[in-house]
C-alpha atoms as a PDB file:
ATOM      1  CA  UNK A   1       9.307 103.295 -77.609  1.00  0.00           C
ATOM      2  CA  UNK A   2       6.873 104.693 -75.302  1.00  0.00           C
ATOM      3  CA  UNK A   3       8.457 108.445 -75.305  1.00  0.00           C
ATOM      4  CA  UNK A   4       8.179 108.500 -79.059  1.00  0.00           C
ATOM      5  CA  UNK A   5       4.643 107.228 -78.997  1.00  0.00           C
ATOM      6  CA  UNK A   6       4.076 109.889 -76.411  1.00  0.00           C
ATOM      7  CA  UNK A   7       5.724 112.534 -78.636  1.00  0.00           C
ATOM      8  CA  UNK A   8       3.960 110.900 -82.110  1.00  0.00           C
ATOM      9  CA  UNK A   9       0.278 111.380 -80.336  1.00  0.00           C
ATOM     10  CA  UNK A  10       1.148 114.512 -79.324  1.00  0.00           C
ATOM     11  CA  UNK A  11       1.937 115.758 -82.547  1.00  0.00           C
ATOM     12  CA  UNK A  12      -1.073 113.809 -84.313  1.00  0.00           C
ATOM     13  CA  UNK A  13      -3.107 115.854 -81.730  1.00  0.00           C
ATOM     14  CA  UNK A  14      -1.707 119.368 -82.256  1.00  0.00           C
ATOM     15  CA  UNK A  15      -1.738 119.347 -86.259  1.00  0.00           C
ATOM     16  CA  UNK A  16      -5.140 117.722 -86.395  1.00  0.00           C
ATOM     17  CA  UNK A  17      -6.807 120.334 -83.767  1.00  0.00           C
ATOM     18  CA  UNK A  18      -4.469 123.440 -85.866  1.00  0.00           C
ATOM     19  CA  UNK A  19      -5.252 122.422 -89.055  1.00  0.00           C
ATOM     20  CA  UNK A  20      -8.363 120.268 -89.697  1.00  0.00           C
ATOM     21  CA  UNK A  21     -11.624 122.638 -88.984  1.00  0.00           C
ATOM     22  CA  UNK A  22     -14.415 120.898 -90.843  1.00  0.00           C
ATOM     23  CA  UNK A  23     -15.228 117.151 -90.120  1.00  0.00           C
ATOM     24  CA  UNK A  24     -18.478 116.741 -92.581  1.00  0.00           C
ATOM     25  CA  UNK A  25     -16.189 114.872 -95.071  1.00  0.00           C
ATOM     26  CA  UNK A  26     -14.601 111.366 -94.839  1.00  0.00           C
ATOM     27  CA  UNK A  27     -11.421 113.430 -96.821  1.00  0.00           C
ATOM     28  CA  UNK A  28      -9.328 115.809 -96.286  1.00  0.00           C
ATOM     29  CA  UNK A  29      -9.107 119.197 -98.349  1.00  0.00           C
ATOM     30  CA  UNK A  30      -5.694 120.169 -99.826  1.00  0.00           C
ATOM     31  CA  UNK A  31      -5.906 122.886 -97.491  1.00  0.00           C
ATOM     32  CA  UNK A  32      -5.915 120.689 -94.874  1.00  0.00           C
ATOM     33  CA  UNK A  33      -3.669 118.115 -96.239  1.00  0.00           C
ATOM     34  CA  UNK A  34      -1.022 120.811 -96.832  1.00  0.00           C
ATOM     35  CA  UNK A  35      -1.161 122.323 -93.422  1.00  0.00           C
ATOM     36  CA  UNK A  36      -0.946 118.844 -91.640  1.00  0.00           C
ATOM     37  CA  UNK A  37       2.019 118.395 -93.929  1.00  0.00           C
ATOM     38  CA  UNK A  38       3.935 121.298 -93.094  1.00  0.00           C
ATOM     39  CA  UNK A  39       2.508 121.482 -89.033  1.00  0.00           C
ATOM     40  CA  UNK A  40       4.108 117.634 -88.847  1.00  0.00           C
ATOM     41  CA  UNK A  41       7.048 118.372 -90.474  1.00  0.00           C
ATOM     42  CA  UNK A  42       8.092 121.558 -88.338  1.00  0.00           C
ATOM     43  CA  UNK A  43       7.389 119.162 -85.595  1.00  0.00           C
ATOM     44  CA  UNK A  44       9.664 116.756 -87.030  1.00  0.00           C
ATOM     45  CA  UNK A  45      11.988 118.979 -87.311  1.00  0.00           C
ATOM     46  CA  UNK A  46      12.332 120.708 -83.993  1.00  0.00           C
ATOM     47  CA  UNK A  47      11.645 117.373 -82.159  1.00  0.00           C
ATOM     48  CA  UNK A  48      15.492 116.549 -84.109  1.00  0.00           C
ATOM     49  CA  UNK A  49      17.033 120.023 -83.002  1.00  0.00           C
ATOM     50  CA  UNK A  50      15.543 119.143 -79.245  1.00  0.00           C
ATOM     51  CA  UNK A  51      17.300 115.693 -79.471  1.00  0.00           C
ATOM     52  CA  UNK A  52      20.233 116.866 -81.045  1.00  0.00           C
ATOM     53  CA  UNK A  53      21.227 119.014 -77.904  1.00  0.00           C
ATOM     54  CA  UNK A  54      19.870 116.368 -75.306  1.00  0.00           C
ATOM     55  CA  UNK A  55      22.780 113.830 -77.208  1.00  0.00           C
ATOM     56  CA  UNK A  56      24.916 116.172 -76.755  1.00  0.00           C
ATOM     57  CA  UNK A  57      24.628 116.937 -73.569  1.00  0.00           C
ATOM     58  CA  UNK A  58      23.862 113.936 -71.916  1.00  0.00           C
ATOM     59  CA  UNK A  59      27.982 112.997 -71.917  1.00  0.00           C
ATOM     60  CA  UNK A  60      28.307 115.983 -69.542  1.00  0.00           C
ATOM     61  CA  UNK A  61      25.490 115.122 -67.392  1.00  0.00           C
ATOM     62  CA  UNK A  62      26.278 111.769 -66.391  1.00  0.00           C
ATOM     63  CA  UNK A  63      30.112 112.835 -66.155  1.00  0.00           C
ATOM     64  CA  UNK A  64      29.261 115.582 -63.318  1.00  0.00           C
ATOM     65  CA  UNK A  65      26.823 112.848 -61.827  1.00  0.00           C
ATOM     66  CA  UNK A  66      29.430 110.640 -61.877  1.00  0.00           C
ATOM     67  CA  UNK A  67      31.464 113.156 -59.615  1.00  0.00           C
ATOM     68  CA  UNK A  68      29.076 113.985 -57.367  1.00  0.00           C
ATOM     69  CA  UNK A  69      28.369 110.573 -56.712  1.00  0.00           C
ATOM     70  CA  UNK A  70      32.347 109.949 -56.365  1.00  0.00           C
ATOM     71  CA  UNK A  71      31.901 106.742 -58.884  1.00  0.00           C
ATOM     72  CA  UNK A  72      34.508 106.324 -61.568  1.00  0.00           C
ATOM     73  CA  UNK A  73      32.711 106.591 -64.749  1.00  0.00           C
ATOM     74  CA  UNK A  74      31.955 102.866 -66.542  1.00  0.00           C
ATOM     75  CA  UNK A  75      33.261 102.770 -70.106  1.00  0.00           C
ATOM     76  CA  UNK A  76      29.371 104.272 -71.338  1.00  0.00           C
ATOM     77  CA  UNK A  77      29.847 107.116 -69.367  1.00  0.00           C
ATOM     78  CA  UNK A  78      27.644 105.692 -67.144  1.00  0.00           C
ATOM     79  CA  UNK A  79      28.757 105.285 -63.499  1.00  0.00           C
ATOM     80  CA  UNK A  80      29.824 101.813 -62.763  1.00  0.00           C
ATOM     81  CA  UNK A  81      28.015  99.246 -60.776  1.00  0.00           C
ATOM     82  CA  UNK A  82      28.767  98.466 -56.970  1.00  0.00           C
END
């Protein structure tokens, strides 16, 4: 929960600093609206991709841990507990 609250303020940050430029109104121009729109959801997007590859490499990771360590492998892929 933390890491995507992390990764969710982050993003808030960027779009807002890229695309909002005037703050003398409480609203937002369609400009502005559209640009957060699209700056969030290329975010999204490559925050997906970038998880994507982490899932699937994570099986491999902990595998070669797992051997370096000597430690059978528990049935998560995780090595098992001493």
């Amino acid at each position: 929960l933390r890491d995507f609250l992390l990764v969710y303020n982050r993003m808030t940050e960027l779009c807002f600093r890229h695309c909002v430029c005037n703050l003398n109104y409480r609203l937002l121009t369609g400009r502005e609206e559209s640009c957060l729109d699209s700056c969030a959801a290329r975010l999204v997007r490559a925050n997906h991709r970038l998880m994507g590859a982490y899932v699937g490499l994570v099986p491999a990771l902990l595998q070669r841990r797992a051997a370096e360590h000597g430690a059978p492998p528990g049935p998560s892929g995780l090595p098992a507990s001493r």
